[in-house]
PDB file of N, CA and C in Angstrom:
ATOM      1  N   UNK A   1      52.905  17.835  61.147  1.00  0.00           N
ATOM      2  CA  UNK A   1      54.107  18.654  61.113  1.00  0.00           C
ATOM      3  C   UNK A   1      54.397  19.060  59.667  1.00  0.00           C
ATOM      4  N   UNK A   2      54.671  20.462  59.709  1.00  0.00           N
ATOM      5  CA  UNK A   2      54.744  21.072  57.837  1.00  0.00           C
ATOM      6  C   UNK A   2      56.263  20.552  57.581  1.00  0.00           C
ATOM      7  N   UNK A   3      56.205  20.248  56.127  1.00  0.00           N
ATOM      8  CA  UNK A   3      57.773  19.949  55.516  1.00  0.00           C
ATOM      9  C   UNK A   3      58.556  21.481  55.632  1.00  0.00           C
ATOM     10  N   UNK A   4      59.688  21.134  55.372  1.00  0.00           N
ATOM     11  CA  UNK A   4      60.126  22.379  55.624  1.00  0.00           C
ATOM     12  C   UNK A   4      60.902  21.823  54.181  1.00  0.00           C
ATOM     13  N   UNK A   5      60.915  23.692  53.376  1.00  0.00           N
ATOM     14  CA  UNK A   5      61.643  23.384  51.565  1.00  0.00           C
ATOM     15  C   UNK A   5      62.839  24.259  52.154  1.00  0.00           C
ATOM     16  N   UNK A   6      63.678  23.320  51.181  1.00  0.00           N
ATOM     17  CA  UNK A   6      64.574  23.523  51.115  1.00  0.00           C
ATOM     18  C   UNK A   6      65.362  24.763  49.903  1.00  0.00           C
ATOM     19  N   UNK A   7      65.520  25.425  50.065  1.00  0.00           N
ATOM     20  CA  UNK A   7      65.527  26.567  49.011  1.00  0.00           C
ATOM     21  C   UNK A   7      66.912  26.412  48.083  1.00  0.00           C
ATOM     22  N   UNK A   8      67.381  26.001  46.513  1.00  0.00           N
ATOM     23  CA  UNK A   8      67.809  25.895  45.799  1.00  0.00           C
ATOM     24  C   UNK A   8      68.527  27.247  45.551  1.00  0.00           C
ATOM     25  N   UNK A   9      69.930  27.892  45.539  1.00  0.00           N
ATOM     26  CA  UNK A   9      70.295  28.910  45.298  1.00  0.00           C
ATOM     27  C   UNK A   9      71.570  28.461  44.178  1.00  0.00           C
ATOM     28  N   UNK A  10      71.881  29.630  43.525  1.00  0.00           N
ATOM     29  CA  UNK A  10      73.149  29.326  42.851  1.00  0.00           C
ATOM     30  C   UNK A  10      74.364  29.019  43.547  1.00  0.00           C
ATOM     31  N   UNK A  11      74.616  29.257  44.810  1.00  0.00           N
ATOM     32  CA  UNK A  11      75.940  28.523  45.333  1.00  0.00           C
ATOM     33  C   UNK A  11      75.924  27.176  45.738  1.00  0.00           C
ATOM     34  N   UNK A  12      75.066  26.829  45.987  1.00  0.00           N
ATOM     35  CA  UNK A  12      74.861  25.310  46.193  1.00  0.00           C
ATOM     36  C   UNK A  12      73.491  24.473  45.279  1.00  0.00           C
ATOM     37  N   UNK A  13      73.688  24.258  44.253  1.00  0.00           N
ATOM     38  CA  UNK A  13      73.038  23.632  43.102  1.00  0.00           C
ATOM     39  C   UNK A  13      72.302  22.080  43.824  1.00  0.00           C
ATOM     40  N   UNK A  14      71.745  21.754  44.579  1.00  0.00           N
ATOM     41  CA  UNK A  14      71.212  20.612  45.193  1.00  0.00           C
ATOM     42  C   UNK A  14      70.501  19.266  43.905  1.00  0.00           C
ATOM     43  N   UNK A  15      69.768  20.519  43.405  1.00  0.00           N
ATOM     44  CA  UNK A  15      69.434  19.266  41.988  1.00  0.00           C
ATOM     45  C   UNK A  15      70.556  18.823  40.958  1.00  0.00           C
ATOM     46  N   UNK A  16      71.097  19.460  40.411  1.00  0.00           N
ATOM     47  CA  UNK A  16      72.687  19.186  39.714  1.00  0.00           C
ATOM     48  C   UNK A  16      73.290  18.293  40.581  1.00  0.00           C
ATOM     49  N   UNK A  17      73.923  18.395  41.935  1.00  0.00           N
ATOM     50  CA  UNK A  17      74.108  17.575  42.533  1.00  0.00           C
ATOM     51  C   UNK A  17      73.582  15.646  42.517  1.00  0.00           C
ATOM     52  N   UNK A  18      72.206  15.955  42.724  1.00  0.00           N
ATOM     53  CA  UNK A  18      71.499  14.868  42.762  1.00  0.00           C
ATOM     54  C   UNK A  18      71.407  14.617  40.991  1.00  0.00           C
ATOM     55  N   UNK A  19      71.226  15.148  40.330  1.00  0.00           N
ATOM     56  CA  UNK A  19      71.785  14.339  38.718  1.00  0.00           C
ATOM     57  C   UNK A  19      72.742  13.644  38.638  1.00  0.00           C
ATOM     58  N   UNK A  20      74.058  14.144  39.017  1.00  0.00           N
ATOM     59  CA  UNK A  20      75.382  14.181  39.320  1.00  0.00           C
ATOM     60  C   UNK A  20      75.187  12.704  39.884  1.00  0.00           C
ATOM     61  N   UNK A  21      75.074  12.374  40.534  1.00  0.00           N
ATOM     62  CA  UNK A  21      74.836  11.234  41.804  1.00  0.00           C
ATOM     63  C   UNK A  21      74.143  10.269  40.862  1.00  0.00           C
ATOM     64  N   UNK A  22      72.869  10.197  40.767  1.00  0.00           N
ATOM     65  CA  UNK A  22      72.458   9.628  39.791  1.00  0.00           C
ATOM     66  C   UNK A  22      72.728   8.918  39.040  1.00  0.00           C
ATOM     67  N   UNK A  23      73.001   9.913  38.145  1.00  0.00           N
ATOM     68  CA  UNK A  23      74.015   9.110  36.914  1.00  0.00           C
ATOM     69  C   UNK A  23      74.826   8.792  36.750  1.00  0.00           C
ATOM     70  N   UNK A  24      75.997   9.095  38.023  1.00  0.00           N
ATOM     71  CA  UNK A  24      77.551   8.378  38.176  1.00  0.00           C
ATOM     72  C   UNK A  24      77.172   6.458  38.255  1.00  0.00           C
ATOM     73  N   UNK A  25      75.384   6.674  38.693  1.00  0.00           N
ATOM     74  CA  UNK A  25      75.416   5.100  39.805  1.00  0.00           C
ATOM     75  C   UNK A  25      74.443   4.627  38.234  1.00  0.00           C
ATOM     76  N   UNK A  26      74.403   5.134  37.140  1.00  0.00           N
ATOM     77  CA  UNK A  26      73.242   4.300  36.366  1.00  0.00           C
ATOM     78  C   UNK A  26      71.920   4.095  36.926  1.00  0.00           C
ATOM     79  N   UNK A  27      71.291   5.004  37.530  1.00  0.00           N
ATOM     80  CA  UNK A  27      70.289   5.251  37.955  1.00  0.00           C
ATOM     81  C   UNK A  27      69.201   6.099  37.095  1.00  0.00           C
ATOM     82  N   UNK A  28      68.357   5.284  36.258  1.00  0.00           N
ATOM     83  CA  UNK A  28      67.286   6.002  36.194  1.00  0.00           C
ATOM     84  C   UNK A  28      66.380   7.232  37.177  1.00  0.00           C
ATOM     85  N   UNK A  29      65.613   8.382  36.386  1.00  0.00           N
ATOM     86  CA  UNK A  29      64.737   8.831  37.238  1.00  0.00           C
ATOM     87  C   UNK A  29      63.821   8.049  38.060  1.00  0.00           C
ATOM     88  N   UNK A  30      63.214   7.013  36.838  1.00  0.00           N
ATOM     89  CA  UNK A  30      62.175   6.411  37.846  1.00  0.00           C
ATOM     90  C   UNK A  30      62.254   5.582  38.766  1.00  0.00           C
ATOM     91  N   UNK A  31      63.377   4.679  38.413  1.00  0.00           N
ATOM     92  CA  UNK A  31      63.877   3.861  39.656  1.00  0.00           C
ATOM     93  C   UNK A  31      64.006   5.196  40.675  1.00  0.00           C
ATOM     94  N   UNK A  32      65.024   6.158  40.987  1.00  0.00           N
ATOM     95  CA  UNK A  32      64.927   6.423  41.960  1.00  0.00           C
ATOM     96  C   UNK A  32      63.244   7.024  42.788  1.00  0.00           C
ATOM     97  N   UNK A  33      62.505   7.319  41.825  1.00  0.00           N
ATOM     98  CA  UNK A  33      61.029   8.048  42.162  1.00  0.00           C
ATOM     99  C   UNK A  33      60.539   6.464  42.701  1.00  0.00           C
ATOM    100  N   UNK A  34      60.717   5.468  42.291  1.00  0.00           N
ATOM    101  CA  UNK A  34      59.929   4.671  42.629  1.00  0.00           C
ATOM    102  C   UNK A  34      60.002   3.586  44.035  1.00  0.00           C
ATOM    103  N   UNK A  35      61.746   3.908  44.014  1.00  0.00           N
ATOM    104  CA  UNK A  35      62.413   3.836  45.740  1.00  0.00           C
ATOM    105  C   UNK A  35      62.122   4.530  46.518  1.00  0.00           C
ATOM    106  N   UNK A  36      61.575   6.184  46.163  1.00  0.00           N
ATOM    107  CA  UNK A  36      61.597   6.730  46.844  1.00  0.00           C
ATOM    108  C   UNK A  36      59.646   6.852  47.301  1.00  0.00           C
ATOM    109  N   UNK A  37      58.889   6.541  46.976  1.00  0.00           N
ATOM    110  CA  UNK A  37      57.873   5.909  46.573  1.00  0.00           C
ATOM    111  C   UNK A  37      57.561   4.671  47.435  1.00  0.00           C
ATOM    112  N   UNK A  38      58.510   3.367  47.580  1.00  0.00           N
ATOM    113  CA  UNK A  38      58.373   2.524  48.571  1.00  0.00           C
ATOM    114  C   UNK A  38      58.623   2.652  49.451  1.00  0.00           C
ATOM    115  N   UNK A  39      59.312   3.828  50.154  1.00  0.00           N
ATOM    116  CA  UNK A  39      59.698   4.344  51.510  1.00  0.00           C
ATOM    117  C   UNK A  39      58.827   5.438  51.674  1.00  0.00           C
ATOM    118  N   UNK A  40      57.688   5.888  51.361  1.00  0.00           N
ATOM    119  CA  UNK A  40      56.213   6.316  51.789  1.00  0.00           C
ATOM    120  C   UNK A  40      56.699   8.101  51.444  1.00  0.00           C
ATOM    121  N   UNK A  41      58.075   8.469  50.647  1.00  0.00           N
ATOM    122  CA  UNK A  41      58.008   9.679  50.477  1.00  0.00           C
ATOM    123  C   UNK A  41      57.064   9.980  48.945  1.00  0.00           C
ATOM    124  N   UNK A  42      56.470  11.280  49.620  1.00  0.00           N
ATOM    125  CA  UNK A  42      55.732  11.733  48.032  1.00  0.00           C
ATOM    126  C   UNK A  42      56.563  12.459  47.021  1.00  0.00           C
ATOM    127  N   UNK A  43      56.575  11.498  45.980  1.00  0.00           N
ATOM    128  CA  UNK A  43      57.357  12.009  44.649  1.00  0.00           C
ATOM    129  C   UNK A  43      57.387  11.528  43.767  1.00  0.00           C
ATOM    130  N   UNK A  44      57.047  12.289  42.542  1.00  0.00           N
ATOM    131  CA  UNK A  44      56.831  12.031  41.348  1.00  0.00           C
ATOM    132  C   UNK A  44      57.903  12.188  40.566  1.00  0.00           C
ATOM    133  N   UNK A  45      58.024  11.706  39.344  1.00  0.00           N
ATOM    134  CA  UNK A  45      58.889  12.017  38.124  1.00  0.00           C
ATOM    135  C   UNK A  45      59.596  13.207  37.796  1.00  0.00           C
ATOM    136  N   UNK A  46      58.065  14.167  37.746  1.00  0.00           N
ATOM    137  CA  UNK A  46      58.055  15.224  37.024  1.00  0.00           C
ATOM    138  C   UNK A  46      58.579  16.365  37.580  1.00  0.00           C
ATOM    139  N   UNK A  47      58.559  16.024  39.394  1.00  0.00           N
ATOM    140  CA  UNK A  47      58.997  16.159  40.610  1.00  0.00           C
ATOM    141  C   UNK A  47      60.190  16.454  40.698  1.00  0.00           C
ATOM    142  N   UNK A  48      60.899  15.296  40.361  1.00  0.00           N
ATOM    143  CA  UNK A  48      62.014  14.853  40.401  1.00  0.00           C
ATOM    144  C   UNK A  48      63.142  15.915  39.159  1.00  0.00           C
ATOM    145  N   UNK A  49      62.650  16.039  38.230  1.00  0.00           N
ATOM    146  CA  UNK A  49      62.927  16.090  36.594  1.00  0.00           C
ATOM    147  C   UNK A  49      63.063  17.946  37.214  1.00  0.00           C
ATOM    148  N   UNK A  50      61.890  18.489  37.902  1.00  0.00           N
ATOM    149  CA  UNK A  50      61.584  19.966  38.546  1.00  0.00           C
ATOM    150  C   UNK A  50      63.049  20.441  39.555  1.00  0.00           C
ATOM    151  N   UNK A  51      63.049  19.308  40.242  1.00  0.00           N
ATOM    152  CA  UNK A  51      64.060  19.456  41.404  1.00  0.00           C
ATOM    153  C   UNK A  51      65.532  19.784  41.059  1.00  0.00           C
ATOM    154  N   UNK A  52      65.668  18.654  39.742  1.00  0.00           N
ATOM    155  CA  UNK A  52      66.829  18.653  39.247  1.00  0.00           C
ATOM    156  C   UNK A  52      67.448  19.535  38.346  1.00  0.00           C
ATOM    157  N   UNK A  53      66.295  20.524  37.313  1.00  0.00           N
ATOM    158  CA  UNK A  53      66.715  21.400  36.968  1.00  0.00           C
ATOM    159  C   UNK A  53      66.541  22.473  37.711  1.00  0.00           C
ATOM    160  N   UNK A  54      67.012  22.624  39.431  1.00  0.00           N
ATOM    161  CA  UNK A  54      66.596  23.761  40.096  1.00  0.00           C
ATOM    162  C   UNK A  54      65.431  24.165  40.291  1.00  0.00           C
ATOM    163  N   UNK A  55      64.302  24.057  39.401  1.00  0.00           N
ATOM    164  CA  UNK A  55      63.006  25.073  39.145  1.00  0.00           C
ATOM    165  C   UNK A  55      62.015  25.201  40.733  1.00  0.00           C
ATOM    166  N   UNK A  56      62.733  23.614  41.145  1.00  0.00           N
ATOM    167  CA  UNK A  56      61.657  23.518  42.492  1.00  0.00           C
ATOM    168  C   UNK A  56      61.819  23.390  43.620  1.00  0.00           C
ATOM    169  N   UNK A  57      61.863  23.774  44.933  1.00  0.00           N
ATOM    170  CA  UNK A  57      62.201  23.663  46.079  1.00  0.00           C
ATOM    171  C   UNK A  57      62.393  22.193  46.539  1.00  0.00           C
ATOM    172  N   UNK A  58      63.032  21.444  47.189  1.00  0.00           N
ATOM    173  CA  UNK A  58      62.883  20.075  47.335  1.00  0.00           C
ATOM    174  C   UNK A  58      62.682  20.095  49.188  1.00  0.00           C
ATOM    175  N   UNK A  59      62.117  19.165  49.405  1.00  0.00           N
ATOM    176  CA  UNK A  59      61.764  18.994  50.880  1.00  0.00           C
ATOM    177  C   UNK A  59      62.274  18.359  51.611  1.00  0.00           C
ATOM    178  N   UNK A  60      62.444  18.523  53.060  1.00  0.00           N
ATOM    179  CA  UNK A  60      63.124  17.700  53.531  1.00  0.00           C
ATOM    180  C   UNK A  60      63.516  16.416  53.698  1.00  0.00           C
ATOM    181  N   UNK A  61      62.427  16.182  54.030  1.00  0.00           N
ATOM    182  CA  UNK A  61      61.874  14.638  53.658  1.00  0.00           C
ATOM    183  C   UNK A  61      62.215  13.332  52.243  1.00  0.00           C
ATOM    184  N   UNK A  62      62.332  14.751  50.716  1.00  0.00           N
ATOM    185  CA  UNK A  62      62.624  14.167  49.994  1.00  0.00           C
ATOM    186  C   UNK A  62      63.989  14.031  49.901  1.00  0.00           C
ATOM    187  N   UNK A  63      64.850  14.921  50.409  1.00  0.00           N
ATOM    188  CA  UNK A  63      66.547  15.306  50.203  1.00  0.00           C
ATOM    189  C   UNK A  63      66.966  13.709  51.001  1.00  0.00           C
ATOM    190  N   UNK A  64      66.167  13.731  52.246  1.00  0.00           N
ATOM    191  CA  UNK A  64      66.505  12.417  52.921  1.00  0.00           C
ATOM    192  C   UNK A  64      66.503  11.274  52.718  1.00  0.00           C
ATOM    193  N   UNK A  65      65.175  10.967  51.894  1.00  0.00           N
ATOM    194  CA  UNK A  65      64.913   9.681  51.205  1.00  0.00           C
ATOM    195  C   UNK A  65      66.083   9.415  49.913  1.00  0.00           C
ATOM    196  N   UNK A  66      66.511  10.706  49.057  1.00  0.00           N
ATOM    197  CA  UNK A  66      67.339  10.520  48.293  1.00  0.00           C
ATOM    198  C   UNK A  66      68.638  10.270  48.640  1.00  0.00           C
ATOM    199  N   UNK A  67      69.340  10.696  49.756  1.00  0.00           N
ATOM    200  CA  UNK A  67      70.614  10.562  50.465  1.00  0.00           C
ATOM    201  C   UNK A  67      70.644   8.855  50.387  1.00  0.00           C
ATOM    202  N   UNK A  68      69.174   8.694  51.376  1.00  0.00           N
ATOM    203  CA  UNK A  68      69.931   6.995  51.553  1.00  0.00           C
ATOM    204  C   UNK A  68      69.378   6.363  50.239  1.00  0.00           C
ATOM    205  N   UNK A  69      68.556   6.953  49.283  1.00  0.00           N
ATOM    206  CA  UNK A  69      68.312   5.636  48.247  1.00  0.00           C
ATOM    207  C   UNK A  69      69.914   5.906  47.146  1.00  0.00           C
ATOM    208  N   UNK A  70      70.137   6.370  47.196  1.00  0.00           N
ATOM    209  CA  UNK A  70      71.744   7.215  46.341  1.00  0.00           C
ATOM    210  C   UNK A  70      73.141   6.544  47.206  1.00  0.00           C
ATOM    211  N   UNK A  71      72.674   6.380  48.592  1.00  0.00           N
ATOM    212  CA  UNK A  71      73.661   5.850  49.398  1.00  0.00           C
ATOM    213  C   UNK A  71      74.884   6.967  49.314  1.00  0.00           C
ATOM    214  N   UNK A  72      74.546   7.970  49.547  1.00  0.00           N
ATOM    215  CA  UNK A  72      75.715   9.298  49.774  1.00  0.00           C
ATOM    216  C   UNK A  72      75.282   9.884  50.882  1.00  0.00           C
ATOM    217  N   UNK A  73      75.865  11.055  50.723  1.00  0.00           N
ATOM    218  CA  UNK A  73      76.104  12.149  51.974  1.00  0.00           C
ATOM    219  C   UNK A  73      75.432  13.199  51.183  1.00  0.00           C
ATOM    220  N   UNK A  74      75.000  14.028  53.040  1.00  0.00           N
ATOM    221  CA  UNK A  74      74.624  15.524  52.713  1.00  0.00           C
ATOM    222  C   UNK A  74      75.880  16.308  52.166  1.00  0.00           C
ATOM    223  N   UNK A  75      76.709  16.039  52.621  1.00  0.00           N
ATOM    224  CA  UNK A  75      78.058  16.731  51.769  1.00  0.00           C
ATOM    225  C   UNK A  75      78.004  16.855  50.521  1.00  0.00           C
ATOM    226  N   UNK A  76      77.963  15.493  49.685  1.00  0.00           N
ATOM    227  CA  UNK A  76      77.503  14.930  48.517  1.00  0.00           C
ATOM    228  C   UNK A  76      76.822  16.376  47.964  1.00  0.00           C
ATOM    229  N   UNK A  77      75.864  15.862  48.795  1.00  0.00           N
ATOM    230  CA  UNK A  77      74.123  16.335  48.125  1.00  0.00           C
ATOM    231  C   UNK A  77      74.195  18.293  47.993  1.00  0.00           C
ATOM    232  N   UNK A  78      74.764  18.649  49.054  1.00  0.00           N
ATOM    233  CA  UNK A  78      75.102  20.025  49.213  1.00  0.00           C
ATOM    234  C   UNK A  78      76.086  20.950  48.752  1.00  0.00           C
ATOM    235  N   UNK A  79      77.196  19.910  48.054  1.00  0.00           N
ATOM    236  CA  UNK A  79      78.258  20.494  47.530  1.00  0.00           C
ATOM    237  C   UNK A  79      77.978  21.542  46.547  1.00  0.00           C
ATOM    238  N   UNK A  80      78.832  22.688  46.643  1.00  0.00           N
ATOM    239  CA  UNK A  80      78.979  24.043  46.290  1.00  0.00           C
ATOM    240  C   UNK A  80      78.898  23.731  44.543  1.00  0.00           C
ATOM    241  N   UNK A  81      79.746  22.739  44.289  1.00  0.00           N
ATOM    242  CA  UNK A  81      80.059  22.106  42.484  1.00  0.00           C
ATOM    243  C   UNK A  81      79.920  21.087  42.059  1.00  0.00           C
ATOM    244  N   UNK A  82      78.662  20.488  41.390  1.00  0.00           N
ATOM    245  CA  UNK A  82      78.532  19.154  41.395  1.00  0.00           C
ATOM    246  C   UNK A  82      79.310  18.384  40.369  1.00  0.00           C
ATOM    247  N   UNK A  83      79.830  17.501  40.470  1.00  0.00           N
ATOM    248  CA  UNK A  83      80.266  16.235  40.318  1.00  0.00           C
ATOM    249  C   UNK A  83      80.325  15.931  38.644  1.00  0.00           C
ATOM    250  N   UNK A  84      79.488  16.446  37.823  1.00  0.00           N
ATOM    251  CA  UNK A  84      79.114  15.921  36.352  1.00  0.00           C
ATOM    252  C   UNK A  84      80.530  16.637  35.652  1.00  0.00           C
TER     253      UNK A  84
END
């Protein structure tokens, strides 16, 4: 089954978001790459670092693994204005 990407637009900033989140909790990048990593999703750093400055589509799969390793909501994650 193909991932389906999730497309990053300026009204809803998804990587800002997930910085936002992040770093409210003292969360390193790699800790979270590497949680997300023991729960069998594919993702890298650099991945991660891509996602967050917008540049890269993020997948479903990964938005999900990040929800519960972040312990938030798609609300959270989708909000129109992130959090920082």
């Amino acid at each position: 089954m193909a991932q389906q990407k999730i497309k990053q637009d300026g009204n809803i900033p998804i990587g800002a978001n997930i910085r936002a989140i992040r770093r409210a909790q003292k969360m390193k990048q790699t800790t979270l790459v590497a949680r997300l990593q023991q729960m069998g999703i594919n993702m890298t750093r650099e991945t991660l670092v891509k996602i967050e400055r917008g540049i890269q589509h993020i997948q479903s799969s990964q938005l999900r693994g990040i929800r519960d390793v972040l312990q938030t909501t798609y609300d959270e994650l989708l909000s129109e204005e992130p959090d920082e």
